[in-house]
PDB file of N, CA and C in Angstrom:
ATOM      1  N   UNK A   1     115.220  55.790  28.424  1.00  0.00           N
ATOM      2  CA  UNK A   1     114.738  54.684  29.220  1.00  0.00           C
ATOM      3  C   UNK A   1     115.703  54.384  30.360  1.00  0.00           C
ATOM      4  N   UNK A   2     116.729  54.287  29.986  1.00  0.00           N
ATOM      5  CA  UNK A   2     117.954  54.200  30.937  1.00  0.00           C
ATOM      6  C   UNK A   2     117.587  55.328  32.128  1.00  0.00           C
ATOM      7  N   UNK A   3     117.897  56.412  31.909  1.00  0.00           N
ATOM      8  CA  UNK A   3     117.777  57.270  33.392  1.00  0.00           C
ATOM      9  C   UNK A   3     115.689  57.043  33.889  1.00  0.00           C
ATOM     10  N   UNK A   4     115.105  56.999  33.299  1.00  0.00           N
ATOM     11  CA  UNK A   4     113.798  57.173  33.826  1.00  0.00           C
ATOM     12  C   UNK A   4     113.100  55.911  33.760  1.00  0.00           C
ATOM     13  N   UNK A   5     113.569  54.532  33.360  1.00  0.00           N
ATOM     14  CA  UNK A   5     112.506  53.727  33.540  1.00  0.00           C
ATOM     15  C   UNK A   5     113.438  52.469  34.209  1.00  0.00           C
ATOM     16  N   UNK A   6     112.647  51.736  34.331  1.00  0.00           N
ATOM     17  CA  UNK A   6     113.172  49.925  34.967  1.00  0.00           C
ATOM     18  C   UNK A   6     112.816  49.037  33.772  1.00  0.00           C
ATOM     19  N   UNK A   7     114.349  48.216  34.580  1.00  0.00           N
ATOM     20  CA  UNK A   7     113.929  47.034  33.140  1.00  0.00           C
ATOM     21  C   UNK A   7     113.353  45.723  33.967  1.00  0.00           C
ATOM     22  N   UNK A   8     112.863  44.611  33.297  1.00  0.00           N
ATOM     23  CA  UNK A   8     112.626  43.662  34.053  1.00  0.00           C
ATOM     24  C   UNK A   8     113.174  42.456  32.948  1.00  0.00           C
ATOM     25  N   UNK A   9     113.269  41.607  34.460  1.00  0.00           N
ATOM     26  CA  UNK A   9     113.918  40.351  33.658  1.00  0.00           C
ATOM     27  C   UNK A   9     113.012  39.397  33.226  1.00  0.00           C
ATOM     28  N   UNK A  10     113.378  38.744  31.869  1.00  0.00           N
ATOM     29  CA  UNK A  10     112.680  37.372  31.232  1.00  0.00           C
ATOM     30  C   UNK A  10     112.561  36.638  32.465  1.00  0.00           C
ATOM     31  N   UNK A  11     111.323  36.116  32.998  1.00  0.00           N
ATOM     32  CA  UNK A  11     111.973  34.783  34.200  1.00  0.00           C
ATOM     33  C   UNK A  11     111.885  33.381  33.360  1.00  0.00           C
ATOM     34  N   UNK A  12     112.156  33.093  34.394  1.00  0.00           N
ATOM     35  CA  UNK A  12     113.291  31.646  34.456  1.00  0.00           C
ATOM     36  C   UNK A  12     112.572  30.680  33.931  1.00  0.00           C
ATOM     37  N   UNK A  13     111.546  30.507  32.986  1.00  0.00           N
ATOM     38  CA  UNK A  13     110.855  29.279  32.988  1.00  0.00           C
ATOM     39  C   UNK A  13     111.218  28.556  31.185  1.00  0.00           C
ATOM     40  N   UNK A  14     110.278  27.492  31.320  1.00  0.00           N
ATOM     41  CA  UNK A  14     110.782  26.978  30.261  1.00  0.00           C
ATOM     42  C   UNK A  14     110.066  27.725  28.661  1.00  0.00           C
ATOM     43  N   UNK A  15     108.985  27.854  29.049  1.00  0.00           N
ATOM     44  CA  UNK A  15     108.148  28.896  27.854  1.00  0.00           C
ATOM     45  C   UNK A  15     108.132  30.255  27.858  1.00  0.00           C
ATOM     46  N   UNK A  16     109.049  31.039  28.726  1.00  0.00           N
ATOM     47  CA  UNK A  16     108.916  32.000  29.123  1.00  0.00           C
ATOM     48  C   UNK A  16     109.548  32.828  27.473  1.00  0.00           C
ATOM     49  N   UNK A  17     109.997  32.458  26.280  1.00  0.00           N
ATOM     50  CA  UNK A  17     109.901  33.030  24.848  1.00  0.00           C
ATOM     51  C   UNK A  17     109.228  33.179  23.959  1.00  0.00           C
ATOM     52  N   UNK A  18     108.550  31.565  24.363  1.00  0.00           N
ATOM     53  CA  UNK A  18     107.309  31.495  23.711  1.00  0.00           C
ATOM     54  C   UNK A  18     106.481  32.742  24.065  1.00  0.00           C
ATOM     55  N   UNK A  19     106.161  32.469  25.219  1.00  0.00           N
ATOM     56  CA  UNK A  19     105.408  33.988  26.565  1.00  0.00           C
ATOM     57  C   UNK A  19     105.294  35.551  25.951  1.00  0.00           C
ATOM     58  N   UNK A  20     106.762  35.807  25.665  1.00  0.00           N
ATOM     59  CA  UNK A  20     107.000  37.119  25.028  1.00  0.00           C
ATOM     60  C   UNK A  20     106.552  37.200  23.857  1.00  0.00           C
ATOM     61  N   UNK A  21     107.068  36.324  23.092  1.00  0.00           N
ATOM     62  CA  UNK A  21     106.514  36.152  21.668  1.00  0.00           C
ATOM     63  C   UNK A  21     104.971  36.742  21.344  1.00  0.00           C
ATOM     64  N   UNK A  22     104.435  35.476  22.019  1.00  0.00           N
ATOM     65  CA  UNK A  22     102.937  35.324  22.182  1.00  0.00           C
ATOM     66  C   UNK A  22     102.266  37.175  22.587  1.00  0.00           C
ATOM     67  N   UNK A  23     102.700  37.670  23.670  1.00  0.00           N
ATOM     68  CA  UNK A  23     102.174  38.695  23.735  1.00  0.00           C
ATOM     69  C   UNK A  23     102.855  40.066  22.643  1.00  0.00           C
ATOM     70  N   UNK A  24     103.721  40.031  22.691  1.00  0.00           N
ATOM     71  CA  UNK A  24     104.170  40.643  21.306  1.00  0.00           C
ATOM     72  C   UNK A  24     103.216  40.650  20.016  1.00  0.00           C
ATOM     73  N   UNK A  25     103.462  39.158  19.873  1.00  0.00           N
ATOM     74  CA  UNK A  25     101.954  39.062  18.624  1.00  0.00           C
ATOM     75  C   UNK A  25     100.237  39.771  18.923  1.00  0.00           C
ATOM     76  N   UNK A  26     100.026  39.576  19.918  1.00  0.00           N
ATOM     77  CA  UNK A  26      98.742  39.675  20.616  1.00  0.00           C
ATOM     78  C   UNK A  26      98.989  41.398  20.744  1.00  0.00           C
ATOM     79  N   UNK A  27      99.702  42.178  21.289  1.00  0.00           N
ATOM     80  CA  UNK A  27      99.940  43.419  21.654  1.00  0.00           C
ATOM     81  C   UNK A  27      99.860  44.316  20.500  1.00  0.00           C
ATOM     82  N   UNK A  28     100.712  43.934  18.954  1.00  0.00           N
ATOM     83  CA  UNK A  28     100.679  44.362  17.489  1.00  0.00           C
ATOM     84  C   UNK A  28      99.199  44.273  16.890  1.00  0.00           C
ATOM     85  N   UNK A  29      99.075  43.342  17.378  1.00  0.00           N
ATOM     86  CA  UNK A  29      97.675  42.803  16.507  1.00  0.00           C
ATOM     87  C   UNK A  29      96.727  43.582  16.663  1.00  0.00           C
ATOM     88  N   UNK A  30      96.092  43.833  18.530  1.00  0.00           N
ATOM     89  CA  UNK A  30      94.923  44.302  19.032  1.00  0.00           C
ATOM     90  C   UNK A  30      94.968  45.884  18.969  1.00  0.00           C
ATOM     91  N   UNK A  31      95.877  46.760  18.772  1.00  0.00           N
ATOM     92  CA  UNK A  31      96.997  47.760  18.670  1.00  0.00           C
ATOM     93  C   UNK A  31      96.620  48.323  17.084  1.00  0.00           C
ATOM     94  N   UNK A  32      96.948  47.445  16.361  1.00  0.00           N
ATOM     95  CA  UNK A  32      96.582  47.623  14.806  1.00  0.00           C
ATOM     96  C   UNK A  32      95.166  47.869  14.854  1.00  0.00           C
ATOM     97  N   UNK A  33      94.518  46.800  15.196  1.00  0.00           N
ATOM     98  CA  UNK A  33      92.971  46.479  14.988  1.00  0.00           C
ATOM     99  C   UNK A  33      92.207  47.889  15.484  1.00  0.00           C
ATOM    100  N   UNK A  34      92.978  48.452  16.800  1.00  0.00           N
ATOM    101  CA  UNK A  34      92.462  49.503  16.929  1.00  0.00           C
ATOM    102  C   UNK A  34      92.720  51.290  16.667  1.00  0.00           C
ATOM    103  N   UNK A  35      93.772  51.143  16.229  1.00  0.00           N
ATOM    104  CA  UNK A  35      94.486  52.442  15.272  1.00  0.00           C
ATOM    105  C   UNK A  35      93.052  51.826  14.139  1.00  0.00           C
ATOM    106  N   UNK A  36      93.186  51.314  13.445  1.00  0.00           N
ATOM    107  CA  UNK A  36      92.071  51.469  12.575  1.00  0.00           C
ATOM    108  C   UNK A  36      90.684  51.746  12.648  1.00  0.00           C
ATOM    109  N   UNK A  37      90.279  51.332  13.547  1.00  0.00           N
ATOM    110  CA  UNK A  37      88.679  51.244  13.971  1.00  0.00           C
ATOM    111  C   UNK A  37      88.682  52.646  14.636  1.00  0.00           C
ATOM    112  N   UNK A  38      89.620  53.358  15.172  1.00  0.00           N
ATOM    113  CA  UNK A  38      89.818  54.569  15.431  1.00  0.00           C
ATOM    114  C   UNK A  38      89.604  55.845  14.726  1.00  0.00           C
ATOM    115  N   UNK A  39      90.502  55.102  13.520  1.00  0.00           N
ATOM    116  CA  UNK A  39      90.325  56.168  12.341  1.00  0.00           C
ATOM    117  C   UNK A  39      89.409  56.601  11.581  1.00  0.00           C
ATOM    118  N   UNK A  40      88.644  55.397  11.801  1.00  0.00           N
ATOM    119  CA  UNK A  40      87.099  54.687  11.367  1.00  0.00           C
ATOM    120  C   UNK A  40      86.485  55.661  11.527  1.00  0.00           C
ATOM    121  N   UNK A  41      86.168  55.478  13.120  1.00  0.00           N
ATOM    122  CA  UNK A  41      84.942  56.735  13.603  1.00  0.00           C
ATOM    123  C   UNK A  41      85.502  57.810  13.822  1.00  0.00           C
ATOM    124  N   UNK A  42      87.008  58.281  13.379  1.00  0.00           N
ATOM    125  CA  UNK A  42      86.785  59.795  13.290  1.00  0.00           C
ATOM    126  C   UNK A  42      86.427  60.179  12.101  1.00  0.00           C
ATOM    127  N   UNK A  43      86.846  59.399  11.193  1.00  0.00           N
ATOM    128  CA  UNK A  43      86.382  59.965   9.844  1.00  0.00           C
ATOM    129  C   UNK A  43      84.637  60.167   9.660  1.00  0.00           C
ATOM    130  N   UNK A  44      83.840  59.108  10.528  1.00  0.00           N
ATOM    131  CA  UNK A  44      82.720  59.586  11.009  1.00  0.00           C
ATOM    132  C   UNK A  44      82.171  60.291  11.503  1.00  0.00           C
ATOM    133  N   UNK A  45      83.087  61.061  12.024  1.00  0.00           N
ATOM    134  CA  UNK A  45      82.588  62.024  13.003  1.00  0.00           C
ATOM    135  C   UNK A  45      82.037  61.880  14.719  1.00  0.00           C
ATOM    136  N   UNK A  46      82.447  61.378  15.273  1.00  0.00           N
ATOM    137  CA  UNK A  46      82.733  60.618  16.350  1.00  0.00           C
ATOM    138  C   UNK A  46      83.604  61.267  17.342  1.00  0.00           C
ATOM    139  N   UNK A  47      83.111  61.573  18.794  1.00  0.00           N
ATOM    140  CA  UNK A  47      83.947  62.574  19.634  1.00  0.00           C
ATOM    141  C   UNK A  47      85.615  61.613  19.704  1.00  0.00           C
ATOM    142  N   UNK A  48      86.316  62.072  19.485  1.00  0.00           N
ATOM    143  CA  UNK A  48      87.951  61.968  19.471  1.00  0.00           C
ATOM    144  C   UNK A  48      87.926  61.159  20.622  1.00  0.00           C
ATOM    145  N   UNK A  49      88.118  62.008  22.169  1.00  0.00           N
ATOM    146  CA  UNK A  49      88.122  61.658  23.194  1.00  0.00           C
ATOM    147  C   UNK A  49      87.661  60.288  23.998  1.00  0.00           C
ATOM    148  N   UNK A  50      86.182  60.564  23.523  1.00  0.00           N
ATOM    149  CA  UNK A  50      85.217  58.915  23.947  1.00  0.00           C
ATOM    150  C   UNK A  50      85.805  57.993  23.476  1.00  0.00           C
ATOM    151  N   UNK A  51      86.415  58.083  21.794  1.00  0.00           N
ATOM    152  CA  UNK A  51      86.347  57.010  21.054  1.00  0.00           C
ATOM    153  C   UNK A  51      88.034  56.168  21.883  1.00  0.00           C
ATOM    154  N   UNK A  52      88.502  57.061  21.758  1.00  0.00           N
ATOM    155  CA  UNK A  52      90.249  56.940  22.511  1.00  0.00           C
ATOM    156  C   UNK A  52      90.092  56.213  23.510  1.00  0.00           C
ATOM    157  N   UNK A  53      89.173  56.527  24.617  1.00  0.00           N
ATOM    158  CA  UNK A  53      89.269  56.073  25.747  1.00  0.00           C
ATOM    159  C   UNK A  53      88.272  54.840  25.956  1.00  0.00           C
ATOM    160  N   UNK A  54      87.476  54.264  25.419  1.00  0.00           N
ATOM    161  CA  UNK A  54      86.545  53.317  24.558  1.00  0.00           C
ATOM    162  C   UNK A  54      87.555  52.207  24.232  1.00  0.00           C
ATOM    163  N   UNK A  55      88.243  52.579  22.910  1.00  0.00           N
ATOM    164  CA  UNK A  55      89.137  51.918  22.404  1.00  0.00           C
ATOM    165  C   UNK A  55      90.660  51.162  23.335  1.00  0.00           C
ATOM    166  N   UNK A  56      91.114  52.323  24.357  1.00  0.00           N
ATOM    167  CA  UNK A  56      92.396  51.592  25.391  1.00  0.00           C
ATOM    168  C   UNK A  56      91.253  50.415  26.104  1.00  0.00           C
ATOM    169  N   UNK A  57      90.436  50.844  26.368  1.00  0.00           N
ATOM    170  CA  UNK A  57      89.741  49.932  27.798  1.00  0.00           C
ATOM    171  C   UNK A  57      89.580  49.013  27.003  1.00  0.00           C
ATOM    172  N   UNK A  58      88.830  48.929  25.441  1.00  0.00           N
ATOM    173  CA  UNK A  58      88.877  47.568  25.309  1.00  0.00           C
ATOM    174  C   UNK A  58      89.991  46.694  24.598  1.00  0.00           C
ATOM    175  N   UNK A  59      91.011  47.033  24.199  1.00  0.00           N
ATOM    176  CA  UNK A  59      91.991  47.148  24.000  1.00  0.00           C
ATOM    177  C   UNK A  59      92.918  46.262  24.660  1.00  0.00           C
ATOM    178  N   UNK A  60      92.868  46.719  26.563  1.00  0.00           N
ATOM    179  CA  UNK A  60      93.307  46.079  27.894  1.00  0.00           C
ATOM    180  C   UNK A  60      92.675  44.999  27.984  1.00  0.00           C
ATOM    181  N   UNK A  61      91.410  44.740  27.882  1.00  0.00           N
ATOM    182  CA  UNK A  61      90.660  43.472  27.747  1.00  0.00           C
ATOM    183  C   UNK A  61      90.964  42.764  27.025  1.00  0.00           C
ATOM    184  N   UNK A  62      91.107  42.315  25.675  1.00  0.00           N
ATOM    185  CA  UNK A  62      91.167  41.506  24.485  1.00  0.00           C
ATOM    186  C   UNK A  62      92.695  41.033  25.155  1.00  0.00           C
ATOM    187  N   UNK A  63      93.858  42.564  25.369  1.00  0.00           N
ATOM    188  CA  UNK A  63      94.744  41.565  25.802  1.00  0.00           C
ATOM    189  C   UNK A  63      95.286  40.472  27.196  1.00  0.00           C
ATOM    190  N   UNK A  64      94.273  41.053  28.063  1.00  0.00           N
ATOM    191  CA  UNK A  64      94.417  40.165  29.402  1.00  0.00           C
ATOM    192  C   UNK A  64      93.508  38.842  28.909  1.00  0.00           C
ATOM    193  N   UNK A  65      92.724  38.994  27.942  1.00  0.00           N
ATOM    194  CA  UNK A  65      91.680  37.430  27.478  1.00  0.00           C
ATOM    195  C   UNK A  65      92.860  36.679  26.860  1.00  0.00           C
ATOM    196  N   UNK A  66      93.681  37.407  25.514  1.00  0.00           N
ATOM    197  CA  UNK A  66      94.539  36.621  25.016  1.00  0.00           C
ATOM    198  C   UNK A  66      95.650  35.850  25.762  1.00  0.00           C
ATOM    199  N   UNK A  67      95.711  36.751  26.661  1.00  0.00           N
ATOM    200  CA  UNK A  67      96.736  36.427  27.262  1.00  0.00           C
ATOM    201  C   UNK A  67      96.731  34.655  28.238  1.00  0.00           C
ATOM    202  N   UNK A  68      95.530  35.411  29.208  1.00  0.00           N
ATOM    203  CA  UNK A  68      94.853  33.866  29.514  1.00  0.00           C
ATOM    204  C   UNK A  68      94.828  33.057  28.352  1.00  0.00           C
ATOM    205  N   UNK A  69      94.186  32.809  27.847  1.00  0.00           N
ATOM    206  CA  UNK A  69      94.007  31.869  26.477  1.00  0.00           C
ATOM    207  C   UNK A  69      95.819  31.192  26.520  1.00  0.00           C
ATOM    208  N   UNK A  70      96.378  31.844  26.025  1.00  0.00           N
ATOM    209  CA  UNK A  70      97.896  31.055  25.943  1.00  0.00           C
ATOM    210  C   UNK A  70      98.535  30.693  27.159  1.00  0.00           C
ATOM    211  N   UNK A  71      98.183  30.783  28.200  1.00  0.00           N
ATOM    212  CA  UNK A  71      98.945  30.412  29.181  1.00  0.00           C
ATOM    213  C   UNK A  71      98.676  29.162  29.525  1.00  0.00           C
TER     214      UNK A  71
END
């Protein structure tokens, strides 16, 4: 991470732990929910690919909703 990525800073506010927290929780959660439901329909038989790319998109959603929601 050091040679190839950027870090960014906590900003400055007063909930800004709560903030992290909150999406931390929200990020594990929706993350879990969908490693499973994943596994779901492959064991169904279900194209790999669709289901993967199905699953990030909604995935990104639930967490930009949660996210609103706590702010």
């Amino acid at each position: 991470m050091e040679n190839n990525g950027s870090y960014l800073a906590l900003p400055l506010y007063e909930k800004a732990g709560q903030t992290q927290a909150m999406l931390e929780k929200n990020i594990k959660q929706i993350l879990t929910q969908a490693h499973q439901e994943y596994e779901q329909k492959e064991r169904s038989g279900q194209s790999s690919q669709a289901v993967l790319d199905q699953l990030v998109q909604d995935s990104l959603t639930q967490l930009q909703k949660s996210m609103d929601l706590s702010l």
